[in-house]
PDB file of N, CA and C in Angstrom:
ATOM      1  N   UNK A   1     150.515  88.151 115.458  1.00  0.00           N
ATOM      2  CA  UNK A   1     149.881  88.999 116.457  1.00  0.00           C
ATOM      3  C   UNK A   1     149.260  88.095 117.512  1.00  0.00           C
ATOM      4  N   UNK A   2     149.515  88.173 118.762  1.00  0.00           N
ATOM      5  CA  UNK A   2     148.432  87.320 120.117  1.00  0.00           C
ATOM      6  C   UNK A   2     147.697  88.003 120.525  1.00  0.00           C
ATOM      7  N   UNK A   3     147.098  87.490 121.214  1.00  0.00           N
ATOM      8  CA  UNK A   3     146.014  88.226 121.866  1.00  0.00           C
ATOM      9  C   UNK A   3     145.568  89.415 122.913  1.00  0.00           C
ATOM     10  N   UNK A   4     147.645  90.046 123.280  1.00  0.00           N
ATOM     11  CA  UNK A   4     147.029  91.288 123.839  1.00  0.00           C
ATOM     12  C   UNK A   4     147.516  92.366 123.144  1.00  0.00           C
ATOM     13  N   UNK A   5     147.945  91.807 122.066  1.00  0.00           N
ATOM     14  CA  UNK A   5     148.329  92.967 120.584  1.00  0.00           C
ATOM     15  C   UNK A   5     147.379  93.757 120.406  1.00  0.00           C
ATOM     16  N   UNK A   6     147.587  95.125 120.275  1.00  0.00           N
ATOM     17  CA  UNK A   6     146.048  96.128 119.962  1.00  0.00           C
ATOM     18  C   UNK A   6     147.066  97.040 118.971  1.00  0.00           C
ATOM     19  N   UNK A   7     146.262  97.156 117.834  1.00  0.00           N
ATOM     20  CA  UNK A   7     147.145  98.071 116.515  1.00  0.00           C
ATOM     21  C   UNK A   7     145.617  98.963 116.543  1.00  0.00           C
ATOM     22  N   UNK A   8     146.299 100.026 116.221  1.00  0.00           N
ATOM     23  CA  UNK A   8     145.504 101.131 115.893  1.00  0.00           C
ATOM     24  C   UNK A   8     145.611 101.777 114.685  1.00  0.00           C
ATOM     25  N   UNK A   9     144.406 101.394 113.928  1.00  0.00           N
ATOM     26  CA  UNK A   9     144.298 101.157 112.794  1.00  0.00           C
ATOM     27  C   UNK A   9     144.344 102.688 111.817  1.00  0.00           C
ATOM     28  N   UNK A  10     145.182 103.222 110.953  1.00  0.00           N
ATOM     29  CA  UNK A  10     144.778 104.908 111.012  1.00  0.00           C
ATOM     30  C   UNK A  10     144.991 104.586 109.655  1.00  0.00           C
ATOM     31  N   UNK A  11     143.524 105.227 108.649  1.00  0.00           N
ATOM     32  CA  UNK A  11     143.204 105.416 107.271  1.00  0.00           C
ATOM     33  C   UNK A  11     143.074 106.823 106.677  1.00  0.00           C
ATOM     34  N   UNK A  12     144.522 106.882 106.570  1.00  0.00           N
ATOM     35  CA  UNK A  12     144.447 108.128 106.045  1.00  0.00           C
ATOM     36  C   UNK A  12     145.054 107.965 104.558  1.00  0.00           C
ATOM     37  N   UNK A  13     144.485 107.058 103.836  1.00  0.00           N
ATOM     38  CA  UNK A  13     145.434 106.738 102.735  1.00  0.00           C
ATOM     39  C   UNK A  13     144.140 107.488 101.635  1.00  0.00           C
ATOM     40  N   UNK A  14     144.665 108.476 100.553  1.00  0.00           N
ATOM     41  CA  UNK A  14     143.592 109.111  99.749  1.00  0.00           C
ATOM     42  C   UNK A  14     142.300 107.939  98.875  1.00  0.00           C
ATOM     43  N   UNK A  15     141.197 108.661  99.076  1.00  0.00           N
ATOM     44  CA  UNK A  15     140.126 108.047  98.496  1.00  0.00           C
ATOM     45  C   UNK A  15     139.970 107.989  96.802  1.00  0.00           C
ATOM     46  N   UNK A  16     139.583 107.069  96.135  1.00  0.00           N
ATOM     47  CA  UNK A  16     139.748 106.896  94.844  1.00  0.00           C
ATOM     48  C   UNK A  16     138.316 107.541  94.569  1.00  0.00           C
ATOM     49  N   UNK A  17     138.480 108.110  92.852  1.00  0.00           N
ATOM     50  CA  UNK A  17     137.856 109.451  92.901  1.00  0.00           C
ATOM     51  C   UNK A  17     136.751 108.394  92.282  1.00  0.00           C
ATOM     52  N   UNK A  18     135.571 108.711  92.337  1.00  0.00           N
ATOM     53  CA  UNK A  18     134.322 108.028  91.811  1.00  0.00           C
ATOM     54  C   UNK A  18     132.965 108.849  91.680  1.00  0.00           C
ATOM     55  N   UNK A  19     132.763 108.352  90.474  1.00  0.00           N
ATOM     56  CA  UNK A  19     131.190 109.622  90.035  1.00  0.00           C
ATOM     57  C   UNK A  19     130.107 108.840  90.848  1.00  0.00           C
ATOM     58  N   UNK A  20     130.235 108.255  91.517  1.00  0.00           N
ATOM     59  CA  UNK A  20     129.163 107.627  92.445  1.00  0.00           C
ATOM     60  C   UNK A  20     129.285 108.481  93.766  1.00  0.00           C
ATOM     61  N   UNK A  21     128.336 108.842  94.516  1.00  0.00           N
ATOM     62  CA  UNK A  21     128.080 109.337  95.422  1.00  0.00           C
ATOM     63  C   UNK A  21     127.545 109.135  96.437  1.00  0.00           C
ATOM     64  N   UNK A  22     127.776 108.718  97.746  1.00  0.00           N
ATOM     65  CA  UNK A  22     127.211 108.286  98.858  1.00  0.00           C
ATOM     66  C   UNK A  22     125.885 109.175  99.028  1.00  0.00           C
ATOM     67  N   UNK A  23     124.512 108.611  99.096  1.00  0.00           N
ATOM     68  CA  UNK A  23     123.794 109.604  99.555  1.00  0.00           C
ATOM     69  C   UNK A  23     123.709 109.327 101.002  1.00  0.00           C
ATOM     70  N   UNK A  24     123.342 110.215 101.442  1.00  0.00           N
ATOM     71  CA  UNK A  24     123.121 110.325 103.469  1.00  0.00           C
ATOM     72  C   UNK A  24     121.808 110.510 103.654  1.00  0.00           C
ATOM     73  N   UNK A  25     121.578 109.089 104.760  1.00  0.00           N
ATOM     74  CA  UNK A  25     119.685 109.761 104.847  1.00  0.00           C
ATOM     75  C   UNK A  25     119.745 110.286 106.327  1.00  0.00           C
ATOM     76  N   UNK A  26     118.616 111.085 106.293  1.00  0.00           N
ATOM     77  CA  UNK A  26     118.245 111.615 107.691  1.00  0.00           C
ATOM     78  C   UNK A  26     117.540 111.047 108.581  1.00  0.00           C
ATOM     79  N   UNK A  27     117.198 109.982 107.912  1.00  0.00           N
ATOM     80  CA  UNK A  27     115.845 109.041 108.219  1.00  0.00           C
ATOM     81  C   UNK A  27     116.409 108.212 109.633  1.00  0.00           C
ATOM     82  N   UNK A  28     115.781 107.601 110.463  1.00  0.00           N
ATOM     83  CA  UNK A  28     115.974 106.799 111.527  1.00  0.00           C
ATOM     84  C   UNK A  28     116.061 105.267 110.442  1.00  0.00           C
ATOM     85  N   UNK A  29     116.817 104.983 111.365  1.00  0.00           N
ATOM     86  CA  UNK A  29     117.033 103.533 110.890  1.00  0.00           C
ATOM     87  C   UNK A  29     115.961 102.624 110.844  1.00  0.00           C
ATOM     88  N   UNK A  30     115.612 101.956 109.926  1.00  0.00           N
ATOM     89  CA  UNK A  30     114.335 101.002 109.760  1.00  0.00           C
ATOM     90  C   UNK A  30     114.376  99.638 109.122  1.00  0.00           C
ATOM     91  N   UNK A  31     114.386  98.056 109.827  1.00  0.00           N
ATOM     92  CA  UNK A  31     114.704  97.061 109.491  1.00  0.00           C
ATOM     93  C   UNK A  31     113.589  96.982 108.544  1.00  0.00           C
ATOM     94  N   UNK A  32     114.280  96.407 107.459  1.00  0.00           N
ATOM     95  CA  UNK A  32     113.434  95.858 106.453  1.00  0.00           C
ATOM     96  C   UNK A  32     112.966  94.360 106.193  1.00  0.00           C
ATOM     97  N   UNK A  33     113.916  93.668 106.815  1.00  0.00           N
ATOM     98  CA  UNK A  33     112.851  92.598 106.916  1.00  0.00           C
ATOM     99  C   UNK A  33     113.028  92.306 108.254  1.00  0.00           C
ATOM    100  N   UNK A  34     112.566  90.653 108.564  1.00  0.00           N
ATOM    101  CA  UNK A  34     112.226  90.975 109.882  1.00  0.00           C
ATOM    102  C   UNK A  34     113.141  90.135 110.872  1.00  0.00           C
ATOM    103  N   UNK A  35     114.431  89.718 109.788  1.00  0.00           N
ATOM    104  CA  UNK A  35     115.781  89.563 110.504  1.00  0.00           C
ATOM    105  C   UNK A  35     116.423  90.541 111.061  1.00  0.00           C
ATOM    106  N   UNK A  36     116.239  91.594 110.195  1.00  0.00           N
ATOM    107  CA  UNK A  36     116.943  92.666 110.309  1.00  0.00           C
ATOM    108  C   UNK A  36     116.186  93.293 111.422  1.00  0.00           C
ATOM    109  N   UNK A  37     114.901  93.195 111.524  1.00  0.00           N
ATOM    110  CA  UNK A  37     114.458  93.930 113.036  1.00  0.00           C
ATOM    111  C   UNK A  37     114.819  93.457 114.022  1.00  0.00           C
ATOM    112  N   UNK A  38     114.860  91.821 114.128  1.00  0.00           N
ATOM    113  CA  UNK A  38     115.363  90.918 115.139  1.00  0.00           C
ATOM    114  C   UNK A  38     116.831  91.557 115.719  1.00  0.00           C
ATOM    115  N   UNK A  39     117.256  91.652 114.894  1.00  0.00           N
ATOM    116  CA  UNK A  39     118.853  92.134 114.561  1.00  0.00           C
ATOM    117  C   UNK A  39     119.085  93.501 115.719  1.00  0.00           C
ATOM    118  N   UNK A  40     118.292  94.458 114.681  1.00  0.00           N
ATOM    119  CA  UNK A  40     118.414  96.027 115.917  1.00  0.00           C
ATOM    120  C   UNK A  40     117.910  96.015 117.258  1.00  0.00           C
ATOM    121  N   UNK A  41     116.672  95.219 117.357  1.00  0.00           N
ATOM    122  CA  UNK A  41     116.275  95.207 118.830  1.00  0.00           C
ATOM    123  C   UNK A  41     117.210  94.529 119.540  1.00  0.00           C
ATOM    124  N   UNK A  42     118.168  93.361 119.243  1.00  0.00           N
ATOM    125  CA  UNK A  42     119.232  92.710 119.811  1.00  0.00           C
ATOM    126  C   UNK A  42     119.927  93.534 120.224  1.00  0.00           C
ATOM    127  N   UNK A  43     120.700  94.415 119.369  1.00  0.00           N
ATOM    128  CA  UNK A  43     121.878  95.486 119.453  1.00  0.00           C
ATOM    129  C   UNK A  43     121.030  96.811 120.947  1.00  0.00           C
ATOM    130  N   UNK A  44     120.188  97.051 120.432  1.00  0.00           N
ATOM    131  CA  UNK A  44     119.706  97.842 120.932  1.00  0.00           C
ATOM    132  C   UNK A  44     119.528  97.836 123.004  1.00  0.00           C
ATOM    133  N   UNK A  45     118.779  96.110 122.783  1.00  0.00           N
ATOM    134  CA  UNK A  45     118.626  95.996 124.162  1.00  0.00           C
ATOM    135  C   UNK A  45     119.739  95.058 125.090  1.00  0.00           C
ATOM    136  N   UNK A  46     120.700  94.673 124.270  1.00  0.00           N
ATOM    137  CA  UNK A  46     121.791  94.286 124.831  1.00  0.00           C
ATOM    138  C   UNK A  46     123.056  94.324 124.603  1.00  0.00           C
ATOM    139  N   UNK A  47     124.163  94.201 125.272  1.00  0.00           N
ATOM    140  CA  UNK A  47     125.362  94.779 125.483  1.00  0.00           C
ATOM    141  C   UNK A  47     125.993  94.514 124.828  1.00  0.00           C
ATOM    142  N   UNK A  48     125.697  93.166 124.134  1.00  0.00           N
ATOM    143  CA  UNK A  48     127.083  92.565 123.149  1.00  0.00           C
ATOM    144  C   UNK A  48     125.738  91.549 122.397  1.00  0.00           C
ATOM    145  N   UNK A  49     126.258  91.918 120.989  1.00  0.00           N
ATOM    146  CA  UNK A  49     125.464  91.076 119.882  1.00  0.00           C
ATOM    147  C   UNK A  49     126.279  90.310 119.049  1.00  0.00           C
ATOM    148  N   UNK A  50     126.344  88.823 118.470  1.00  0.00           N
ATOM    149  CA  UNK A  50     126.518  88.791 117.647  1.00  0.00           C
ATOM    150  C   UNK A  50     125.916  88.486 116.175  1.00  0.00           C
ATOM    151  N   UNK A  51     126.213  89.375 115.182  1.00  0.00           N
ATOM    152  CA  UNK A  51     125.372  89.296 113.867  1.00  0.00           C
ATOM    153  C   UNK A  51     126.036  87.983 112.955  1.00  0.00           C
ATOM    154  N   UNK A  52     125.251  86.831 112.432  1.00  0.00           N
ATOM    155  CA  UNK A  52     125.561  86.362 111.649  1.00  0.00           C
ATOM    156  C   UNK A  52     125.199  85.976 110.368  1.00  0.00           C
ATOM    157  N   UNK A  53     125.521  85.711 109.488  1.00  0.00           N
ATOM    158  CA  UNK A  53     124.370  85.559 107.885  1.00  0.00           C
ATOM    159  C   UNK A  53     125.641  85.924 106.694  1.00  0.00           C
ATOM    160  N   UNK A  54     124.236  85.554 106.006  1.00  0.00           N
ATOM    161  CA  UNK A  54     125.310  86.129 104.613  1.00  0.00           C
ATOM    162  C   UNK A  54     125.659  87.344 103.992  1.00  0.00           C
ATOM    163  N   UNK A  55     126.473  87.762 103.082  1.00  0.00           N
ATOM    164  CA  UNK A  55     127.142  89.029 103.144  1.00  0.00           C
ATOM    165  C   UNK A  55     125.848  89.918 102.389  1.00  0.00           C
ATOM    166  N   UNK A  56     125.934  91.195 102.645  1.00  0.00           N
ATOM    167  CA  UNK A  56     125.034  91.883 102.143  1.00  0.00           C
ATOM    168  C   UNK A  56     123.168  91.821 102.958  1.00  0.00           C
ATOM    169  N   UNK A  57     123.053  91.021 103.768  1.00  0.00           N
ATOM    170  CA  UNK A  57     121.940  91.318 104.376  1.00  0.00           C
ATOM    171  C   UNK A  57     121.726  92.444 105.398  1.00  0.00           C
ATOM    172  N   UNK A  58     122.826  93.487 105.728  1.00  0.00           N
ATOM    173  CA  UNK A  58     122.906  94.886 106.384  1.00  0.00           C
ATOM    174  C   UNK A  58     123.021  94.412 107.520  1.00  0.00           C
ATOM    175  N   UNK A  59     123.720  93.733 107.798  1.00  0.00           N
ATOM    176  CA  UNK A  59     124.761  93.223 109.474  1.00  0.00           C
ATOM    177  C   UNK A  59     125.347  94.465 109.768  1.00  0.00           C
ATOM    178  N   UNK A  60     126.242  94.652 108.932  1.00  0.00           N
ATOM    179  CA  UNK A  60     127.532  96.252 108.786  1.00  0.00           C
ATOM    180  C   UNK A  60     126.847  96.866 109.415  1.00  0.00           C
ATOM    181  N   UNK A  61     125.753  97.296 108.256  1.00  0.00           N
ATOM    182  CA  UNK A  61     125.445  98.872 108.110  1.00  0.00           C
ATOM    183  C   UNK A  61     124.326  98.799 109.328  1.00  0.00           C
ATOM    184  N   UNK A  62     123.920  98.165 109.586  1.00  0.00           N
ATOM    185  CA  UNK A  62     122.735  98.276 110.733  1.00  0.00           C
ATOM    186  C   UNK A  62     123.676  98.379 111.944  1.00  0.00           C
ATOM    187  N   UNK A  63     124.847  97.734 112.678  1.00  0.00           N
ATOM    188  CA  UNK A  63     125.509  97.966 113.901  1.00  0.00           C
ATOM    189  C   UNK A  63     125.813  99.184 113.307  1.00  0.00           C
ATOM    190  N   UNK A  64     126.693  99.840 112.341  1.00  0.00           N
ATOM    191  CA  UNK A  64     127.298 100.647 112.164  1.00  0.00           C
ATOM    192  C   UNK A  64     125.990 102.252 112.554  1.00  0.00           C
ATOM    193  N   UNK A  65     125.190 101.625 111.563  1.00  0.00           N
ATOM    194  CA  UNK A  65     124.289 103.021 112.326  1.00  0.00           C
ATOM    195  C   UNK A  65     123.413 103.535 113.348  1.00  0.00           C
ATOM    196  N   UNK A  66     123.602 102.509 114.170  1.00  0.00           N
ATOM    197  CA  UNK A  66     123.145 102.490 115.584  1.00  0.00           C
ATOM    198  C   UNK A  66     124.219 102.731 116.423  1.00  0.00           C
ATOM    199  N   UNK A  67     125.697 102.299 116.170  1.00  0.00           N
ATOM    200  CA  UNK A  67     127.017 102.750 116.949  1.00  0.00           C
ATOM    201  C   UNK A  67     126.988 104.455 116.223  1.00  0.00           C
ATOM    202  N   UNK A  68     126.288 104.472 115.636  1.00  0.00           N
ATOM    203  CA  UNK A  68     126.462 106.643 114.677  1.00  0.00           C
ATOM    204  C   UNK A  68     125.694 107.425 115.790  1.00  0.00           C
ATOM    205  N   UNK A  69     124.545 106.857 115.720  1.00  0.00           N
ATOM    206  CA  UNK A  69     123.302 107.615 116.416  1.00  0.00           C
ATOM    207  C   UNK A  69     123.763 107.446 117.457  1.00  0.00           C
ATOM    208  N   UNK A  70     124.258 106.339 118.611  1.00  0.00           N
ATOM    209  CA  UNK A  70     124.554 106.581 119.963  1.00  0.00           C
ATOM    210  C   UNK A  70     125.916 107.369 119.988  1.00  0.00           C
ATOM    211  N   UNK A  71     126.884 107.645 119.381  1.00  0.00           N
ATOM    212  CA  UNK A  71     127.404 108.216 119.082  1.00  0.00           C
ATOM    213  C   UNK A  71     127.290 109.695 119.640  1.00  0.00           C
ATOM    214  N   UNK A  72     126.280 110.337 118.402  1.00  0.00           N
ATOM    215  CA  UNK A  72     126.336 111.634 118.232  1.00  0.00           C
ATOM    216  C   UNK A  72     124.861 111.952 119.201  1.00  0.00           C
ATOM    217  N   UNK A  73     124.281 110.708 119.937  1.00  0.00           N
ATOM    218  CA  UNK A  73     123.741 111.278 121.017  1.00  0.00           C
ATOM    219  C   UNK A  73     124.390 111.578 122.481  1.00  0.00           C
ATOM    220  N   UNK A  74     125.852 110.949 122.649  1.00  0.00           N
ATOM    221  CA  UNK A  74     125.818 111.144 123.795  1.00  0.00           C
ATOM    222  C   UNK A  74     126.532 109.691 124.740  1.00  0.00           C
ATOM    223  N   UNK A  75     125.186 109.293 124.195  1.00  0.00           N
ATOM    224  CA  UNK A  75     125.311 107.960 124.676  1.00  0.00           C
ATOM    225  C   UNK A  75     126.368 106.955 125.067  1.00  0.00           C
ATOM    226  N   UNK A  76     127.429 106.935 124.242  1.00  0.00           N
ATOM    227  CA  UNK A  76     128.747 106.558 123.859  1.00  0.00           C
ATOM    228  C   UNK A  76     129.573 107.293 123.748  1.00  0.00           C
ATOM    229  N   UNK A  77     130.529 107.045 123.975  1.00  0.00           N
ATOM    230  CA  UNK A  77     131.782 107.757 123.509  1.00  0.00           C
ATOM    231  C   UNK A  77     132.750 107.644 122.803  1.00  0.00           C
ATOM    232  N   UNK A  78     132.797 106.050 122.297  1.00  0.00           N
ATOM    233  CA  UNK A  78     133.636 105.661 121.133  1.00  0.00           C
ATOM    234  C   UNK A  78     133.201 104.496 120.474  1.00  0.00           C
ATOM    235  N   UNK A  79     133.504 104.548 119.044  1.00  0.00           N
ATOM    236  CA  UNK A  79     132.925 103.099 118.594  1.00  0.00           C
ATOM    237  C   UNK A  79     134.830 102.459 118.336  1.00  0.00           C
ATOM    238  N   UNK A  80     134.557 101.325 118.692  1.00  0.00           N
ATOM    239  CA  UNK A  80     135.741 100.744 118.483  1.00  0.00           C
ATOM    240  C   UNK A  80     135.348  99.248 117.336  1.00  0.00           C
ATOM    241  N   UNK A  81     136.195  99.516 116.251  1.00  0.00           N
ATOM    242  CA  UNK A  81     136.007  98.093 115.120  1.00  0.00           C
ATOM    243  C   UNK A  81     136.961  97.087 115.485  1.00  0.00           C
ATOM    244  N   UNK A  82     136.346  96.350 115.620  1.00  0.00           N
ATOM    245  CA  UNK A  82     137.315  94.524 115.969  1.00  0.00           C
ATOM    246  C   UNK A  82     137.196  93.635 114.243  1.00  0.00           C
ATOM    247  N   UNK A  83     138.083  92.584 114.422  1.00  0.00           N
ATOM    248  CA  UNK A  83     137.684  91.701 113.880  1.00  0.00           C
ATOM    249  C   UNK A  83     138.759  90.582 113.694  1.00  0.00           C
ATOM    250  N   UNK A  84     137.955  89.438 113.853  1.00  0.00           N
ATOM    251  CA  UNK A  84     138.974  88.353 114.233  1.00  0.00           C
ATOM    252  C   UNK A  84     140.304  88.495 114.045  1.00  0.00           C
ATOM    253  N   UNK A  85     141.596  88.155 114.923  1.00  0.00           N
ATOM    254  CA  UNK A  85     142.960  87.930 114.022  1.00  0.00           C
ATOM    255  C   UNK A  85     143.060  86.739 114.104  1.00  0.00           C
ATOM    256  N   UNK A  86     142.138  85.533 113.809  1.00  0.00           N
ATOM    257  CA  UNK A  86     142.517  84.399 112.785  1.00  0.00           C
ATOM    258  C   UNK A  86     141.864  84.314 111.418  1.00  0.00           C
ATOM    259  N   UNK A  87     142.638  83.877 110.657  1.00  0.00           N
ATOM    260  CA  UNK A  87     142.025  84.013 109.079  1.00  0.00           C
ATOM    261  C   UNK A  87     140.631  83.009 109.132  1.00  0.00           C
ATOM    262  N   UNK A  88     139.777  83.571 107.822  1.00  0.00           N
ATOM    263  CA  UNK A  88     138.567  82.574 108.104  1.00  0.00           C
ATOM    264  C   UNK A  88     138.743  82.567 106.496  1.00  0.00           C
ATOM    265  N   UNK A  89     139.497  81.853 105.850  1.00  0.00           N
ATOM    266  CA  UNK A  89     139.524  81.740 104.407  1.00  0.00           C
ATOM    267  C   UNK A  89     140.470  82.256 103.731  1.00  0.00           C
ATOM    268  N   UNK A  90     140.632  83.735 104.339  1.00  0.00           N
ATOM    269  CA  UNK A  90     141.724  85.125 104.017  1.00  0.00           C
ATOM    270  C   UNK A  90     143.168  84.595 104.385  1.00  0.00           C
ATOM    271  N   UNK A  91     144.127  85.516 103.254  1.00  0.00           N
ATOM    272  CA  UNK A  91     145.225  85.147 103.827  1.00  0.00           C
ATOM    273  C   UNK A  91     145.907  86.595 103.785  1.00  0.00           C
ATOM    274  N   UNK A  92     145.721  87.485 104.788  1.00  0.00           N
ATOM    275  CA  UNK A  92     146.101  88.117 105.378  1.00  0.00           C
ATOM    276  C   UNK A  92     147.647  88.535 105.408  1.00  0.00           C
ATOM    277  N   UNK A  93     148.806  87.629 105.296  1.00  0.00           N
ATOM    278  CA  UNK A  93     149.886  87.904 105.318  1.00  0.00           C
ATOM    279  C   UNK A  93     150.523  87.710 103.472  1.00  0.00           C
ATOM    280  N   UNK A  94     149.781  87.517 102.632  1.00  0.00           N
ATOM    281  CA  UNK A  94     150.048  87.299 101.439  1.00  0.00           C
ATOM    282  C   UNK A  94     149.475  88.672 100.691  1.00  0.00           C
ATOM    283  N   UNK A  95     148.909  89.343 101.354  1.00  0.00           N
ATOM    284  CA  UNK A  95     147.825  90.753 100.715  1.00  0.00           C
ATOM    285  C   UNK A  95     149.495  91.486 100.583  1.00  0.00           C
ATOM    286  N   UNK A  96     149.354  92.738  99.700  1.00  0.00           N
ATOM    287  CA  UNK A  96     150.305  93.606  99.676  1.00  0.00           C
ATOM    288  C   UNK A  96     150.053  94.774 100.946  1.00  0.00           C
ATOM    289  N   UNK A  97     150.963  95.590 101.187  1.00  0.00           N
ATOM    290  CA  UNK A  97     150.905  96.729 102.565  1.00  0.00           C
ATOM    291  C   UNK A  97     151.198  96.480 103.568  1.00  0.00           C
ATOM    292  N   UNK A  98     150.934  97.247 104.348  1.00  0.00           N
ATOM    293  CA  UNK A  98     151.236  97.469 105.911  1.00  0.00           C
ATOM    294  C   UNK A  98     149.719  96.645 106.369  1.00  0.00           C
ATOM    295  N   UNK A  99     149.801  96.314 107.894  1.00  0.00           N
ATOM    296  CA  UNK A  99     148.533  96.044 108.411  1.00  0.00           C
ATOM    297  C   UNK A  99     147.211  97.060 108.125  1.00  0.00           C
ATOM    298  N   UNK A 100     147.461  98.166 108.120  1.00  0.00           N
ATOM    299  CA  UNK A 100     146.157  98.941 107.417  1.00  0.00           C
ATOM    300  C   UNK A 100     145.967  99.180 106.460  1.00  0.00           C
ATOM    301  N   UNK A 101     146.877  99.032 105.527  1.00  0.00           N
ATOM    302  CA  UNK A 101     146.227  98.584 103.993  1.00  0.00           C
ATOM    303  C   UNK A 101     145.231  97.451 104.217  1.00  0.00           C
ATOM    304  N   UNK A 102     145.958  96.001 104.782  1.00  0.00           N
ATOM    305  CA  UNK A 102     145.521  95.171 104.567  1.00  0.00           C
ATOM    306  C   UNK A 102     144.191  94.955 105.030  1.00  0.00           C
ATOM    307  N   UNK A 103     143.888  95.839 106.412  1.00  0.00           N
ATOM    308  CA  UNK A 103     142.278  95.441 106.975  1.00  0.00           C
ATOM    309  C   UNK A 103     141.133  97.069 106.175  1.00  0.00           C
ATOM    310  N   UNK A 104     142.113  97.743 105.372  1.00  0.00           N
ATOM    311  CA  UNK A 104     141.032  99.139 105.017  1.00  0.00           C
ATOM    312  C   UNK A 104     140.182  98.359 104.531  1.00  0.00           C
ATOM    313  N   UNK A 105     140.315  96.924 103.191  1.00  0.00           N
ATOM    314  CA  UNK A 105     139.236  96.290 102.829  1.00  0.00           C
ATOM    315  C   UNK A 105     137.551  95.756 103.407  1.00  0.00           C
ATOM    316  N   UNK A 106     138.177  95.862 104.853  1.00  0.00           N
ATOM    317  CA  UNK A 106     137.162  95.412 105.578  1.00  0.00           C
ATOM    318  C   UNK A 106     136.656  96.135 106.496  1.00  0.00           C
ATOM    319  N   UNK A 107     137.138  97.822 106.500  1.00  0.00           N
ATOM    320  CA  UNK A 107     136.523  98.417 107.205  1.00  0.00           C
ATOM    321  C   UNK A 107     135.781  99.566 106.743  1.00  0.00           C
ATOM    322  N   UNK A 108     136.258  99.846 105.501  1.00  0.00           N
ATOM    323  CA  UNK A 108     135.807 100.797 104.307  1.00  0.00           C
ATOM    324  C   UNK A 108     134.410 100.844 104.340  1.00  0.00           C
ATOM    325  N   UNK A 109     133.573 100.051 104.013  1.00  0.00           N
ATOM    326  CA  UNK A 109     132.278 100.092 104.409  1.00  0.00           C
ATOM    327  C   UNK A 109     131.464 100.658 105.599  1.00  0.00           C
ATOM    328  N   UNK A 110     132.157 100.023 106.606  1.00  0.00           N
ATOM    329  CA  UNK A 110     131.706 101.137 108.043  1.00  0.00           C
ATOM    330  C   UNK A 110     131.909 102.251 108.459  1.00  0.00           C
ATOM    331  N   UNK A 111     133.380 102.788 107.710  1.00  0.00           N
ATOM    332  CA  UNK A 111     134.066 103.941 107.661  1.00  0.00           C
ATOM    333  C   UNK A 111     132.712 104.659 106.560  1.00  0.00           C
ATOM    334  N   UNK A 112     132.339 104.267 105.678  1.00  0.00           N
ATOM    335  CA  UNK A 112     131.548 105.398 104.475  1.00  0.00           C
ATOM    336  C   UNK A 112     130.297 105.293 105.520  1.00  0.00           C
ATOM    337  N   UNK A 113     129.544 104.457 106.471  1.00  0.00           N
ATOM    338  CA  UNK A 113     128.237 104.778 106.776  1.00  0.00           C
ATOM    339  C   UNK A 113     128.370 105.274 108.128  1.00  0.00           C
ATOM    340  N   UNK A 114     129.734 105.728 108.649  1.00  0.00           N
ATOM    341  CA  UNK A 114     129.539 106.620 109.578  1.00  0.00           C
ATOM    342  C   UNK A 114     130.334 107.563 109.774  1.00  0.00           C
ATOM    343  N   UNK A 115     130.401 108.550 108.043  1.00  0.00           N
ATOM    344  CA  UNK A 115     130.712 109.052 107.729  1.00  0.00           C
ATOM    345  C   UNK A 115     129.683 110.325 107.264  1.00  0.00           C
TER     346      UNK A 115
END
């Protein structure tokens, strides 16, 4: 793929059934520590952020629910998901599927929190 390749990514492949349950809060978004506040006021007051750190410190889910709320205010009109097409470790052409099998792994998460 180069660089003016654009695939449009469509997940419609069925969800695996699980007694776990997403709960949904109603709550406004609230950084918990004080990376993570650093983090939203970034997103918030400028045009292009980038988040970096280690996995699980709510990078995702914090863009993801600030791209929800501007969203369904108005504000925006589309969230669009990127992510590098050079491998950073991954080997991408060795995974089994089509190209959207291969990236659902990495978008599944943003897909359930703005959902």
């Amino acid at each position: 793929m180069n660089e003016s390749e654009t695939y449009g990514l469509q997940f419609q492949t069925p969800r695996l059934q699980s007694a776990y349950k997403v709960q949904r809060c109603k709550q406004p978004l609230l950084a918990k520590t004080e990376s993570q506040k650093t983090y939203i006021n970034a997103i918030k007051n400028h045009c292009l952020t980038f988040g970096t750190g280690p996995a699980g410190t709510g990078k995702s889910y914090c863009a993801a629910a600030i791209a929800a709320d501007a969203l369904l205010s108005g504000s925006i009109s589309r969230i669009i998901l990127t992510r590098p097409a050079v491998e950073a470790g991954e080997q991408f052409g060795f995974l089994p599927g089509d190209v959207n099998e291969k990236y659902a792994v990495y978008i599944e998460a943003i897909r359930d929190t703005l959902s």
